[in-house]
PDB file of N, CA and C in Angstrom:
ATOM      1  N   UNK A   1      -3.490 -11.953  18.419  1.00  0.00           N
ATOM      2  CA  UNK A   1      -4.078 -12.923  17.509  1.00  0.00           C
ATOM      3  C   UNK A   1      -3.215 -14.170  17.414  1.00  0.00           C
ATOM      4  N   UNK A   2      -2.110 -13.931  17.225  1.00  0.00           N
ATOM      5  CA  UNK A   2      -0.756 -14.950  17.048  1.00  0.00           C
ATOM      6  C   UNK A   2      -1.077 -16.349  18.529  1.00  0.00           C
ATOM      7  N   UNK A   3      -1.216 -15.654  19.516  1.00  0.00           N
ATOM      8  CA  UNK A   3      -1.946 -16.069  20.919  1.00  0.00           C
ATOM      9  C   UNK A   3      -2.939 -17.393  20.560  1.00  0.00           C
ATOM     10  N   UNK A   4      -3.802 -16.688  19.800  1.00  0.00           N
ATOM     11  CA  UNK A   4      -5.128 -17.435  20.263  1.00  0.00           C
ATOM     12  C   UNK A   4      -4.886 -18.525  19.170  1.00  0.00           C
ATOM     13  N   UNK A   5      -4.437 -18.102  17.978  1.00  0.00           N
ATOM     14  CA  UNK A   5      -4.044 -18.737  17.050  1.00  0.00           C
ATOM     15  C   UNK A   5      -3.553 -20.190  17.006  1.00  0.00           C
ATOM     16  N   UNK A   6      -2.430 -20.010  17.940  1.00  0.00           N
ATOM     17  CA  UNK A   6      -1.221 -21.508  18.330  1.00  0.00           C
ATOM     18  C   UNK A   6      -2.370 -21.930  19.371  1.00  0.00           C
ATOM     19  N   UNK A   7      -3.091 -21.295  20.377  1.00  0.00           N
ATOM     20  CA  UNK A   7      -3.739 -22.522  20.863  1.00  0.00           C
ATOM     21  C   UNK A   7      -4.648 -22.828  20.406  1.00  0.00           C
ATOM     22  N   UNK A   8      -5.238 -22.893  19.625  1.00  0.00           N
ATOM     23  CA  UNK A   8      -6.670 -23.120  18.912  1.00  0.00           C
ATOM     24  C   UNK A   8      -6.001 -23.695  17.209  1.00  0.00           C
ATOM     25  N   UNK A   9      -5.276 -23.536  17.012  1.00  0.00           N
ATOM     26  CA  UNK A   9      -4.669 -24.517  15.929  1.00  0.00           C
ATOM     27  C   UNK A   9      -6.078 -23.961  14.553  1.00  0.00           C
ATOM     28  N   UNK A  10      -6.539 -22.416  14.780  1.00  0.00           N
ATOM     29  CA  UNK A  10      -7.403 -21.993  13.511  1.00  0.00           C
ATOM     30  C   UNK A  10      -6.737 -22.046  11.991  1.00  0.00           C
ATOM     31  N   UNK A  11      -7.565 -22.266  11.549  1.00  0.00           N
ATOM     32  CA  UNK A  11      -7.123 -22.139   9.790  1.00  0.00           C
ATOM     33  C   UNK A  11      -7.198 -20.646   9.514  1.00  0.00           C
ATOM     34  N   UNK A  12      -6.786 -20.213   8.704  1.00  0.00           N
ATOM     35  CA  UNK A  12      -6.375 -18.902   7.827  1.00  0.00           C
ATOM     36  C   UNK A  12      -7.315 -18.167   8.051  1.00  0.00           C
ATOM     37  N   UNK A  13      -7.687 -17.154   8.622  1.00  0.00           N
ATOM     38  CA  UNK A  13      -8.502 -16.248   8.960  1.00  0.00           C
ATOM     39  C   UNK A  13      -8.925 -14.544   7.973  1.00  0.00           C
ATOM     40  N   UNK A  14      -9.394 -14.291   8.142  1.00  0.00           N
ATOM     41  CA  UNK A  14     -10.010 -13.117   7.333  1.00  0.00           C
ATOM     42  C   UNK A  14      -9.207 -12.306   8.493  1.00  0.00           C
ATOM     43  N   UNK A  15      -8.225 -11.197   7.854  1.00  0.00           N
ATOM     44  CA  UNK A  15      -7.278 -10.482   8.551  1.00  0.00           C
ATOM     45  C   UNK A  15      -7.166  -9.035   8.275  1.00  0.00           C
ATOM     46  N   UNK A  16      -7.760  -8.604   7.424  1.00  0.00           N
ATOM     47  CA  UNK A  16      -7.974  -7.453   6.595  1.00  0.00           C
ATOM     48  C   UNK A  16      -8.145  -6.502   7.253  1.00  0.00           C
ATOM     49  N   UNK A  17      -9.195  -6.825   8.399  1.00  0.00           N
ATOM     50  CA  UNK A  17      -9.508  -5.625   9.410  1.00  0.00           C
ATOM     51  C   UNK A  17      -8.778  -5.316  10.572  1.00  0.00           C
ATOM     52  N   UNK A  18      -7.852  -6.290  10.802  1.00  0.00           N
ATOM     53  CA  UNK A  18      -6.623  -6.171  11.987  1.00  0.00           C
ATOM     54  C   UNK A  18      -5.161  -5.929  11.306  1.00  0.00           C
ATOM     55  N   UNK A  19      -5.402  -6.602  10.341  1.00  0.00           N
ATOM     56  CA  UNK A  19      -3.532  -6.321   9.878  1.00  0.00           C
ATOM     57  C   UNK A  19      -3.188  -5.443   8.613  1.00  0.00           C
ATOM     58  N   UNK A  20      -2.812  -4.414   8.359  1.00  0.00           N
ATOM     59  CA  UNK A  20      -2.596  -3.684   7.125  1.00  0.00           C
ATOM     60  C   UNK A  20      -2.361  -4.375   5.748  1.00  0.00           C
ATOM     61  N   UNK A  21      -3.277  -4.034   4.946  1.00  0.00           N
ATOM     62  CA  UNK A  21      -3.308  -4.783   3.472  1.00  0.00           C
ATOM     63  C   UNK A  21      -2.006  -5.298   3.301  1.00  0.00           C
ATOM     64  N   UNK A  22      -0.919  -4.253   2.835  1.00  0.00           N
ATOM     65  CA  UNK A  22       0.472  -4.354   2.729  1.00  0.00           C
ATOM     66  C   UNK A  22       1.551  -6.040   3.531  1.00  0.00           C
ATOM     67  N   UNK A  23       0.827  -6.526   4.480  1.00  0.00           N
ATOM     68  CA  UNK A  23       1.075  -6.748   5.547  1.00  0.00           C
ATOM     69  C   UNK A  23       0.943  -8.645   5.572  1.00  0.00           C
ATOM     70  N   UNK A  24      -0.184  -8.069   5.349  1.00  0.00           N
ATOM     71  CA  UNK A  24      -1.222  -9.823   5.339  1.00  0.00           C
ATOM     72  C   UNK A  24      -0.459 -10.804   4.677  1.00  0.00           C
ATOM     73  N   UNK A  25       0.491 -11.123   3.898  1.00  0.00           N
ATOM     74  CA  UNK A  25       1.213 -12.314   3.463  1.00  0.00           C
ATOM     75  C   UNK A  25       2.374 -12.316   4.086  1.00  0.00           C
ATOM     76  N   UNK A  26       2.757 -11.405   5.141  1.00  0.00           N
ATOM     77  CA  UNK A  26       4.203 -11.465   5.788  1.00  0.00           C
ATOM     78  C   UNK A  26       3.379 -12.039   7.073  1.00  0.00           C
ATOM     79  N   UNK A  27       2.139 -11.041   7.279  1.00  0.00           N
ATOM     80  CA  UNK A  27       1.322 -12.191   8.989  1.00  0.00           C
ATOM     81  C   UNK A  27       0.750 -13.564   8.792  1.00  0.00           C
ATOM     82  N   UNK A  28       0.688 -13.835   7.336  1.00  0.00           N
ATOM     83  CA  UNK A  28       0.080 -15.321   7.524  1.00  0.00           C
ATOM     84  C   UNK A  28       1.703 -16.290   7.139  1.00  0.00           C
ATOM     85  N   UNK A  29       3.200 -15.647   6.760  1.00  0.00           N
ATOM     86  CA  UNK A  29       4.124 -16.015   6.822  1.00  0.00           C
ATOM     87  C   UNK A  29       4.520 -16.264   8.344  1.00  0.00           C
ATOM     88  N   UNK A  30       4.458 -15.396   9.197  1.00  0.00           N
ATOM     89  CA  UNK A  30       4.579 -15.581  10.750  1.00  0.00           C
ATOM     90  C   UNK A  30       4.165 -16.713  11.288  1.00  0.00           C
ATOM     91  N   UNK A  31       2.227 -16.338  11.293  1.00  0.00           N
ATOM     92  CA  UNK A  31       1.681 -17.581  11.784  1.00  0.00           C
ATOM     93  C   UNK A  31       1.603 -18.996  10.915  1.00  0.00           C
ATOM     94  N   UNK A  32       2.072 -18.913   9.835  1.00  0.00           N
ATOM     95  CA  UNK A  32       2.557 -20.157   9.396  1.00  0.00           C
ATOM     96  C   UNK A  32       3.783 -21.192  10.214  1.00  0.00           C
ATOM     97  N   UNK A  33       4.764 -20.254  10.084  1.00  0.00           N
ATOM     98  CA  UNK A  33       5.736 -20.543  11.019  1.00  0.00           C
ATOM     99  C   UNK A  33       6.110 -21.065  12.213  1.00  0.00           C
ATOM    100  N   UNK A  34       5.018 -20.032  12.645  1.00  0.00           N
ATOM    101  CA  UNK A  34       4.629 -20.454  14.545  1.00  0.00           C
ATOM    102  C   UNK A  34       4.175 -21.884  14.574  1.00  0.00           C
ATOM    103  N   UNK A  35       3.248 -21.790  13.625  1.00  0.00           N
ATOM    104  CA  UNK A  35       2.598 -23.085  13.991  1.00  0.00           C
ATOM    105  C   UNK A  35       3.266 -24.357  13.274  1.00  0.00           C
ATOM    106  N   UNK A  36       4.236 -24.029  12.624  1.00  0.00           N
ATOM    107  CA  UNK A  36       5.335 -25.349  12.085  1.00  0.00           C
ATOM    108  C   UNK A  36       5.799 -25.806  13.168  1.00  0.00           C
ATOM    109  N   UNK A  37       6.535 -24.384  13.754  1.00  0.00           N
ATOM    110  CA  UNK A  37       7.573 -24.700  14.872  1.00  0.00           C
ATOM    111  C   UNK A  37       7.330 -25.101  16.111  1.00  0.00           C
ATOM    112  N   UNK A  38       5.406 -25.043  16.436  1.00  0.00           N
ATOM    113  CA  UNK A  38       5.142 -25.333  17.422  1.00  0.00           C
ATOM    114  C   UNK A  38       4.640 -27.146  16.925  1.00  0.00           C
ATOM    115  N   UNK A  39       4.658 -27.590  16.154  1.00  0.00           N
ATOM    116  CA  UNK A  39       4.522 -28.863  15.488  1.00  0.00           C
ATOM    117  C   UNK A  39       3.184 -29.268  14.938  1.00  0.00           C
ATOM    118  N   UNK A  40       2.430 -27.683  14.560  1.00  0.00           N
ATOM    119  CA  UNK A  40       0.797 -27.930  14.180  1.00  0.00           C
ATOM    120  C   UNK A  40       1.237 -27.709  12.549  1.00  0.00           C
ATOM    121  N   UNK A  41       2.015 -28.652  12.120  1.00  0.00           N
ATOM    122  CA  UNK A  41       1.965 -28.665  10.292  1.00  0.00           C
ATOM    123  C   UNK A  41       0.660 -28.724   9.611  1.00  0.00           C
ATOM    124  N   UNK A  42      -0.266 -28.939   9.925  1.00  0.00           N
ATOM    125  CA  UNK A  42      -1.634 -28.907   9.181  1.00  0.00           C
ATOM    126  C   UNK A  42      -1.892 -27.708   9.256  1.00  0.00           C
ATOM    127  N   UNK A  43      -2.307 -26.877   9.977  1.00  0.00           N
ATOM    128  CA  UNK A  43      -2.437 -25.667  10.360  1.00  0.00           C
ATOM    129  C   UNK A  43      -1.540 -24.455   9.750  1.00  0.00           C
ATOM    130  N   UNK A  44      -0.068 -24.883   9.848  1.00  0.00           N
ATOM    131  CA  UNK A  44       1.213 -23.988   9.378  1.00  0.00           C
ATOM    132  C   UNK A  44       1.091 -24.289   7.927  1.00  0.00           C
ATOM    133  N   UNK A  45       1.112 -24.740   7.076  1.00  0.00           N
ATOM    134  CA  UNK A  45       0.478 -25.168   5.655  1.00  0.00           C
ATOM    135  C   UNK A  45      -0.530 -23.864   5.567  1.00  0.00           C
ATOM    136  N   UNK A  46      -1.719 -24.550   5.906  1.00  0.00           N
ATOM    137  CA  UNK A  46      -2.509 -24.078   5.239  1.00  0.00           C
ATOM    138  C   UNK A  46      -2.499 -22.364   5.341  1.00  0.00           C
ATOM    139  N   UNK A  47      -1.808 -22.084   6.438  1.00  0.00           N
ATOM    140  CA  UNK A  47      -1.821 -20.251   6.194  1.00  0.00           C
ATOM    141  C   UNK A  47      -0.507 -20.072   5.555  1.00  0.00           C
ATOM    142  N   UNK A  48       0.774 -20.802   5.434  1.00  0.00           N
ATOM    143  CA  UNK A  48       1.528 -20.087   4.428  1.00  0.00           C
ATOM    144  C   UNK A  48       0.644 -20.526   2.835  1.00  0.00           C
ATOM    145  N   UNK A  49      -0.150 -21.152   2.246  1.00  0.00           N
ATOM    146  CA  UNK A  49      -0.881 -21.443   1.501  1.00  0.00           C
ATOM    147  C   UNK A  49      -1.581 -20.258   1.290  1.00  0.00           C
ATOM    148  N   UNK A  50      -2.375 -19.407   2.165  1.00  0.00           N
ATOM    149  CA  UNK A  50      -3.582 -18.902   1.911  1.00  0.00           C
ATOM    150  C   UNK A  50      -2.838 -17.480   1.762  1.00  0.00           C
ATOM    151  N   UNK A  51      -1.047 -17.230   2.419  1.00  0.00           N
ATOM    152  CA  UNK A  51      -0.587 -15.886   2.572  1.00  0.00           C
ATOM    153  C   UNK A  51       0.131 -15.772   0.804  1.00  0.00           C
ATOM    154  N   UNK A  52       0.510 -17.177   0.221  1.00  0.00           N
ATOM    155  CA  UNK A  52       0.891 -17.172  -1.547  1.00  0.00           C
ATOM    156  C   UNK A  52      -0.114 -16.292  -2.192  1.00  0.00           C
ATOM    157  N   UNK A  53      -1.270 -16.342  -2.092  1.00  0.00           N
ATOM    158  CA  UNK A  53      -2.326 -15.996  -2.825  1.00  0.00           C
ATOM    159  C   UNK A  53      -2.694 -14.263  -2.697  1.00  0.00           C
ATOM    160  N   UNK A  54      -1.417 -13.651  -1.467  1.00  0.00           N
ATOM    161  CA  UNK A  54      -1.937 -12.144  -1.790  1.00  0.00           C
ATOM    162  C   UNK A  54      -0.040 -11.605  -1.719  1.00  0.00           C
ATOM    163  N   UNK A  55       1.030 -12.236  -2.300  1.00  0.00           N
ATOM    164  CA  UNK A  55       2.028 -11.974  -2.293  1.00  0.00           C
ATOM    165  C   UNK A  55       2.472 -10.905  -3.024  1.00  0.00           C
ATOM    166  N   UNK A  56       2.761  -9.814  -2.945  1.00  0.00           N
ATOM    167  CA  UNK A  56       3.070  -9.103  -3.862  1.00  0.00           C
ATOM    168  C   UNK A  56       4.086  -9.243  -5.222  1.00  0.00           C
ATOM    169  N   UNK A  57       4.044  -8.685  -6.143  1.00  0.00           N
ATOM    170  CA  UNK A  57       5.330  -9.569  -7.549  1.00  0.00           C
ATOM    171  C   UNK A  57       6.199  -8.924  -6.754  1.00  0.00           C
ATOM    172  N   UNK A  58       7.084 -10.408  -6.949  1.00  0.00           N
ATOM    173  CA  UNK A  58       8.562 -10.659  -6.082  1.00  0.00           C
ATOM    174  C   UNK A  58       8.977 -10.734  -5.247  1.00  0.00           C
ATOM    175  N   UNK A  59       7.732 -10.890  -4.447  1.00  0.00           N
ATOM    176  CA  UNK A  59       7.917 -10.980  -2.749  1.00  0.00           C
ATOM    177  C   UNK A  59       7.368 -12.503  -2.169  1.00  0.00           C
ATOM    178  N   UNK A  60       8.335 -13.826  -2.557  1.00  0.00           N
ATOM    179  CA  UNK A  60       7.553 -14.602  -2.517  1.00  0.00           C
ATOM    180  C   UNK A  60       7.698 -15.478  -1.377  1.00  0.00           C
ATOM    181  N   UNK A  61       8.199 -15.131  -0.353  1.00  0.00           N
ATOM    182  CA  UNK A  61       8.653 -15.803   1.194  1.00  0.00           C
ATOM    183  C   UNK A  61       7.478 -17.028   1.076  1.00  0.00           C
ATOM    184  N   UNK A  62       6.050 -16.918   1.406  1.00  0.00           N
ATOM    185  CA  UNK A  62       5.070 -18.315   1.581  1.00  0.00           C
ATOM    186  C   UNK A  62       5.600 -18.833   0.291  1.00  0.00           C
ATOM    187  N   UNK A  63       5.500 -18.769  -1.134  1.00  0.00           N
ATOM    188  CA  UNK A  63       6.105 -19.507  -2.094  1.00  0.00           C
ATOM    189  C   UNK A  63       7.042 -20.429  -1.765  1.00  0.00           C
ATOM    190  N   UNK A  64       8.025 -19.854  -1.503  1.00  0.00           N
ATOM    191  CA  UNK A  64       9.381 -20.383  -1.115  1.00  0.00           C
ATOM    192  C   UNK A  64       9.435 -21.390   0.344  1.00  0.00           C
ATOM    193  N   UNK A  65       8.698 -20.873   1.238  1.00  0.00           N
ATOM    194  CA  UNK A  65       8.668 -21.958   2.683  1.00  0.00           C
ATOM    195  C   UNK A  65       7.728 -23.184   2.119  1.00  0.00           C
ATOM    196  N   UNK A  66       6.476 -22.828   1.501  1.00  0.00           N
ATOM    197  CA  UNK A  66       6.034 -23.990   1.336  1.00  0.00           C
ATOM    198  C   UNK A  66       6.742 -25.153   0.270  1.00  0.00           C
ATOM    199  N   UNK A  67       7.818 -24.396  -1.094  1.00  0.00           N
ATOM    200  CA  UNK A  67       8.570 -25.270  -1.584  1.00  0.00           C
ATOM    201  C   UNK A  67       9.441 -25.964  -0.600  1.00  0.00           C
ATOM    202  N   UNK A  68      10.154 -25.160   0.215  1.00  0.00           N
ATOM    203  CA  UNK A  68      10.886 -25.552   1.074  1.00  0.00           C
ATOM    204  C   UNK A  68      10.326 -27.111   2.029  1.00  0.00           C
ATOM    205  N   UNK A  69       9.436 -26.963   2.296  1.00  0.00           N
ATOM    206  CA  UNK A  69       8.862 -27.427   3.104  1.00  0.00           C
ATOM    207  C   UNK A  69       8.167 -28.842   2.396  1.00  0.00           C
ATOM    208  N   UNK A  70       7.828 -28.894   0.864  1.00  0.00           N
ATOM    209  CA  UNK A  70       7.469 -30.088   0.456  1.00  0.00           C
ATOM    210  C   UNK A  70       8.609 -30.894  -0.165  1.00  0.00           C
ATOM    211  N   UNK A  71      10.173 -30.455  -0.181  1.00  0.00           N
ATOM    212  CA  UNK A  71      11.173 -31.295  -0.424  1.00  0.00           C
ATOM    213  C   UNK A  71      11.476 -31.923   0.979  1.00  0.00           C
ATOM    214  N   UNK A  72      11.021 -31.428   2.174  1.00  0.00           N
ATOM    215  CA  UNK A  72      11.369 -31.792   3.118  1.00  0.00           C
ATOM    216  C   UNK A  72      10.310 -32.721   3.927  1.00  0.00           C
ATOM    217  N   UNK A  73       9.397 -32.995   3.756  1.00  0.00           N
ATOM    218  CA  UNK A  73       8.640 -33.919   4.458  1.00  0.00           C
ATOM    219  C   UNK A  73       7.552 -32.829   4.822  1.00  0.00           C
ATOM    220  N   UNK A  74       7.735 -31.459   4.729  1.00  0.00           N
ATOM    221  CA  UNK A  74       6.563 -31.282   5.730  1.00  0.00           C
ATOM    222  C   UNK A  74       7.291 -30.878   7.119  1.00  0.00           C
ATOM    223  N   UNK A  75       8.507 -30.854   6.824  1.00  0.00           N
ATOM    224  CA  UNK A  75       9.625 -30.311   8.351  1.00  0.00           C
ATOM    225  C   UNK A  75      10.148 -29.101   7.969  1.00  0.00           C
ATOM    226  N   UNK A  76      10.425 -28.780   9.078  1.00  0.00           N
ATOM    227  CA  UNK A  76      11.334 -27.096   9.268  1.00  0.00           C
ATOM    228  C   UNK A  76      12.956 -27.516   9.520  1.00  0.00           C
ATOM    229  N   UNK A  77      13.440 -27.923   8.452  1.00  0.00           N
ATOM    230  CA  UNK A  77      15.050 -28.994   8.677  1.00  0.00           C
ATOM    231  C   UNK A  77      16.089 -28.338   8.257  1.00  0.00           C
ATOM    232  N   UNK A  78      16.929 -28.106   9.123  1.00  0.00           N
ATOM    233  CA  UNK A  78      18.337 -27.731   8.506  1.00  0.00           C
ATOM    234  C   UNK A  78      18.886 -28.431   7.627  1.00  0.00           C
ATOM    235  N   UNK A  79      18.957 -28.001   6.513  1.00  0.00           N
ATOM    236  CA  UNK A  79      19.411 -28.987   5.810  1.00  0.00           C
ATOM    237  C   UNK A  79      21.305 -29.384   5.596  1.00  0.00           C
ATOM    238  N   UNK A  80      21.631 -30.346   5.311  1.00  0.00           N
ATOM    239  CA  UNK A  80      22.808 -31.309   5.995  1.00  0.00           C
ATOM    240  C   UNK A  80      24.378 -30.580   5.407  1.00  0.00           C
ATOM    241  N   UNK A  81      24.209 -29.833   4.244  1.00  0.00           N
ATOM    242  CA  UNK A  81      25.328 -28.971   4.074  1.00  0.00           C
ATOM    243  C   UNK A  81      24.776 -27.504   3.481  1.00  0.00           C
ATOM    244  N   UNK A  82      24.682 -26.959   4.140  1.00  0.00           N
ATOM    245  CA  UNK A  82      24.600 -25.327   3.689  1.00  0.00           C
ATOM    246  C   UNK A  82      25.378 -24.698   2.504  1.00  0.00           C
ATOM    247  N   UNK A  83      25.478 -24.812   1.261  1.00  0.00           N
ATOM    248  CA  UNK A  83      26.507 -24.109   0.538  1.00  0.00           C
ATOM    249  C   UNK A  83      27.961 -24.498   0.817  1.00  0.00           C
ATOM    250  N   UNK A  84      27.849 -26.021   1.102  1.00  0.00           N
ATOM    251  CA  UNK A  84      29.546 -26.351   1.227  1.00  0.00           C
ATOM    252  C   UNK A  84      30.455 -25.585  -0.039  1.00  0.00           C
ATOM    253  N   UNK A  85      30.065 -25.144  -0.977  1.00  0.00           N
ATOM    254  CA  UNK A  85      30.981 -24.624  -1.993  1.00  0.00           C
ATOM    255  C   UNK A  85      30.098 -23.419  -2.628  1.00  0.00           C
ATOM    256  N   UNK A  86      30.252 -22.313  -2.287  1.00  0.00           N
ATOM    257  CA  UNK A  86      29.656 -21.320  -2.248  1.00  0.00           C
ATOM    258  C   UNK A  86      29.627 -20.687  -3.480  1.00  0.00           C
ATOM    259  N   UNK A  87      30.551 -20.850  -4.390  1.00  0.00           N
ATOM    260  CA  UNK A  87      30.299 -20.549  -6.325  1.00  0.00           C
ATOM    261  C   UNK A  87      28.446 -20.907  -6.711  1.00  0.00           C
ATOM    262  N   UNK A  88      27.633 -22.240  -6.289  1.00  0.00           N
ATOM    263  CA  UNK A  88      26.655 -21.912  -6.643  1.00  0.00           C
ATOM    264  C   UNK A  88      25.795 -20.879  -6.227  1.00  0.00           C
ATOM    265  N   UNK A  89      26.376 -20.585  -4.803  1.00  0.00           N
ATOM    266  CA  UNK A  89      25.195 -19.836  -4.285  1.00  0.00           C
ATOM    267  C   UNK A  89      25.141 -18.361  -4.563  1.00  0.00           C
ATOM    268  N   UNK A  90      26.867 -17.758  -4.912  1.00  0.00           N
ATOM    269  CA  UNK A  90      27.457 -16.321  -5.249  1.00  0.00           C
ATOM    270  C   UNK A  90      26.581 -16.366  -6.710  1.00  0.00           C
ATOM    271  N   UNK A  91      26.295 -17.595  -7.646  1.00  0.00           N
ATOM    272  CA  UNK A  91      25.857 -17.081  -8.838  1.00  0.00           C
ATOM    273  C   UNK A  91      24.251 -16.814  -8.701  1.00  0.00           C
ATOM    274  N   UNK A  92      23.827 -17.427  -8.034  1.00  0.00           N
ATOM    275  CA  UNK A  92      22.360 -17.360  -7.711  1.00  0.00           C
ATOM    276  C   UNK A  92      21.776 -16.261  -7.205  1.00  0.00           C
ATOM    277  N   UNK A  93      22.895 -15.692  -5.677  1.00  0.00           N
ATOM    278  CA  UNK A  93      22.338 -14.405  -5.713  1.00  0.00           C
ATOM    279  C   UNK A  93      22.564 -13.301  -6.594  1.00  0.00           C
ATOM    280  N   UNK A  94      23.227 -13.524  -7.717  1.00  0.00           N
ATOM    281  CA  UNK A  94      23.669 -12.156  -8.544  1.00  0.00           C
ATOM    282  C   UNK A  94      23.077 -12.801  -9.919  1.00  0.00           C
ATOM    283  N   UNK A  95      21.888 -13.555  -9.874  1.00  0.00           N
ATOM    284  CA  UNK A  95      21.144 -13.080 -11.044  1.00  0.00           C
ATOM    285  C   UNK A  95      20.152 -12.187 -11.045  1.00  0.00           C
ATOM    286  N   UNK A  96      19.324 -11.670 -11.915  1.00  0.00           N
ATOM    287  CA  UNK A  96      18.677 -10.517 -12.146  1.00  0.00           C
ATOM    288  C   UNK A  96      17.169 -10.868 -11.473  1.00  0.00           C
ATOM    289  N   UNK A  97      17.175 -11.691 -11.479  1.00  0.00           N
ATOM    290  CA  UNK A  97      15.610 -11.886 -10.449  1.00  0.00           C
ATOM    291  C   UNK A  97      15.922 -11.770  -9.303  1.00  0.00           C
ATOM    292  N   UNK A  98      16.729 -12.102  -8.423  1.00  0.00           N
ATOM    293  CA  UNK A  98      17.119 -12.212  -7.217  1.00  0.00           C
ATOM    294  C   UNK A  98      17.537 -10.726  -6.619  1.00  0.00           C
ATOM    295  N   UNK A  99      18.015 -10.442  -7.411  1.00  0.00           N
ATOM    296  CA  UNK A  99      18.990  -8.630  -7.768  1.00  0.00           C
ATOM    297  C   UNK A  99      17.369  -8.055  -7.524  1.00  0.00           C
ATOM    298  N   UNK A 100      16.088  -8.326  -8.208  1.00  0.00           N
ATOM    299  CA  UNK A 100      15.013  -7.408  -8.182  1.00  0.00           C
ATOM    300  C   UNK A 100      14.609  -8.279  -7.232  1.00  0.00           C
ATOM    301  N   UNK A 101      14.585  -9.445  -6.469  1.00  0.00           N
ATOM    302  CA  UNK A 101      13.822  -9.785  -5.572  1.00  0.00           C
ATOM    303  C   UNK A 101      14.066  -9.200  -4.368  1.00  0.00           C
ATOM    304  N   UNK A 102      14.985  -8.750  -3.950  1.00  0.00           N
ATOM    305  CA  UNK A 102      15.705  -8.171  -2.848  1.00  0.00           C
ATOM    306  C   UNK A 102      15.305  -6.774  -2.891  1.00  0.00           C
ATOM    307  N   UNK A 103      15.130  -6.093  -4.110  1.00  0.00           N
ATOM    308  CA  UNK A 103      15.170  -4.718  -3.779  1.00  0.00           C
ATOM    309  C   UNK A 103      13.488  -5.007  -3.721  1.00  0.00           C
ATOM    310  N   UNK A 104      12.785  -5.479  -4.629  1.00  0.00           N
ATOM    311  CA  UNK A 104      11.337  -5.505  -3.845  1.00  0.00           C
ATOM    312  C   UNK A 104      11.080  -5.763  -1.882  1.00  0.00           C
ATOM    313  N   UNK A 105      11.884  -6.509  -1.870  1.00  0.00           N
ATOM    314  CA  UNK A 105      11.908  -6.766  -0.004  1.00  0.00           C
ATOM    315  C   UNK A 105      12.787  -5.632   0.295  1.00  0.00           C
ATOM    316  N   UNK A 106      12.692  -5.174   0.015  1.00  0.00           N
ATOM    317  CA  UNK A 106      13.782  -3.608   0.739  1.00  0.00           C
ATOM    318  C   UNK A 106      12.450  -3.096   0.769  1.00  0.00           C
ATOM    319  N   UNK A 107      11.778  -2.925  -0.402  1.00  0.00           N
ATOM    320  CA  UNK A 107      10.375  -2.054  -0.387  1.00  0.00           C
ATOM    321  C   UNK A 107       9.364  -1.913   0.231  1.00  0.00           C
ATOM    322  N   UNK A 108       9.282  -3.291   0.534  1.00  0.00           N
ATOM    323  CA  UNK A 108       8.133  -4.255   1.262  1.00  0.00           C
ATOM    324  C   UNK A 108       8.234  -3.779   2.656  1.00  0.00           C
ATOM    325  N   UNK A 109      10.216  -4.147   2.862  1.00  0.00           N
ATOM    326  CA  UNK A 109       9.739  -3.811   4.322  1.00  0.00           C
ATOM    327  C   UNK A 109       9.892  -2.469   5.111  1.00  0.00           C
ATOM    328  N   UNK A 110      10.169  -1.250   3.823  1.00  0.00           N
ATOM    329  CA  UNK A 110      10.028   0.460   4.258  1.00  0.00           C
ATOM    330  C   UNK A 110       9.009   0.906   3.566  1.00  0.00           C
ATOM    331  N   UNK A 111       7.976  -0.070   3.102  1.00  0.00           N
ATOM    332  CA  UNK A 111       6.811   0.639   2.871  1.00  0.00           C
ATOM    333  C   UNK A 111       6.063   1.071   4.067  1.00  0.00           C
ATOM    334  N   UNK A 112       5.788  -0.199   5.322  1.00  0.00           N
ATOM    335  CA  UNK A 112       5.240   0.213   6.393  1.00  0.00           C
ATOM    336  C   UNK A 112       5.946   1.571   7.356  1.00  0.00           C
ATOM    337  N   UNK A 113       6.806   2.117   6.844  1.00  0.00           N
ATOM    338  CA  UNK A 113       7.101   2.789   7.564  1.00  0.00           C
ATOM    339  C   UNK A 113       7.167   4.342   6.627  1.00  0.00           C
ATOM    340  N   UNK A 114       6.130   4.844   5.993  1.00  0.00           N
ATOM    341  CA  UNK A 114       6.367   6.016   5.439  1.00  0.00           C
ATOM    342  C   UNK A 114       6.525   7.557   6.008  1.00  0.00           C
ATOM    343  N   UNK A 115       6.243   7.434   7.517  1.00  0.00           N
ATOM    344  CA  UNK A 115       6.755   8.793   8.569  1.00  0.00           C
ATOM    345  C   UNK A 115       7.783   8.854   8.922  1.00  0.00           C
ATOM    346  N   UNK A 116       8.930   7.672   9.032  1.00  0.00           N
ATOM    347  CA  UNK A 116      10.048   7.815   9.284  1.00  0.00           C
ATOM    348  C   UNK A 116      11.173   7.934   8.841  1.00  0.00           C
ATOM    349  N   UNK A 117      11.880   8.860   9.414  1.00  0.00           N
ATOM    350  CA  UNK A 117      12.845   9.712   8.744  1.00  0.00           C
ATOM    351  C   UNK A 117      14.276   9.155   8.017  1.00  0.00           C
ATOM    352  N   UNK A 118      14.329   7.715   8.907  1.00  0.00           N
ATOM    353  CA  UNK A 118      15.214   7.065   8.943  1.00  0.00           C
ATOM    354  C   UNK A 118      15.167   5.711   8.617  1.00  0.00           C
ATOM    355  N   UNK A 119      14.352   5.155   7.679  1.00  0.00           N
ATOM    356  CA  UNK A 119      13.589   3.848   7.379  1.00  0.00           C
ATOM    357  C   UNK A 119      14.950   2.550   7.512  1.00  0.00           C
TER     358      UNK A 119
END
C-alpha cells in the first residue's frame, strides 16, 4: 500500500480492512512521513491529520509531528541546537505525563505482539 501510495500522492484512505485497528494511527504516522520525506507535504499532512483522530490516550506521535511540523514551515528540519543544555530536557522527560506517555508506547508497541514469548 505504502507503494502505491508515494506514487499516486492519495489522501488518507479507509484502512480498517488491511491494517489492524490497534495499528491505523502508527500506519497513517508512516505514510505521513514517507510522503514528507519524499517532498509530497500536502499529502503527508493530511494523513498524519486523519491518523490524530484515532490516537489512542497518550499515544500522540501524529499530534506531535504535525506540531512539529507547523513551527517549522511545513519541513522535516533538524533543528539548529538539539538540547545544547540538557537540564531542560532531563526535566521534561521525568514529568508524570511523559513517565505515562512512554509506558503507554511500551504498550502500544507489545500489544501487537500477544503470542510472543519474548515481546
Amino acid at each position: 500500500m505504502a507503494d502505491r501510495i508515494l506514487a499516486t500522492g492519495e489522501g488518507p484512505l479507509i484502512v480498517e480492512e488491511q491494517v489492524r485497528a490497534g495499528l491505523i494511527p502508527a500506519f497513517h504516522f508512516y505514510i505521513g512521513m514517507l510522503l514528507l520525506a519524499s517532498g509530497k507535504e500536502r499529502s503527508g499532512k493530511e494523513w498524519i491529520r486523519m491518523g490524530m483522530a484515532g490516537e489512542p490516550g497518550g499515544l500522540f506521535s501524529n499530534s506531535y509531528l504535525l506540531s512539529f511540523l507547523e513551527r517549522h514551515g511545513g519541513k522535516l528540519v533538524i533543528p539548529e541546537t538539539i538540547f545544547s543544555d540538557p537540564a531542560p530536557y532531563m526535566h521534561f522527560a521525568s514529568t508524570p505525563m511523559l513517565v505515562d506517555a512512554k509506558a503507554a508506547f511500551r504498550t502500544h508497541c507489545i500489544h501487537p505482539c500477544p503470542g510472543s514469548p519474548n515481546p
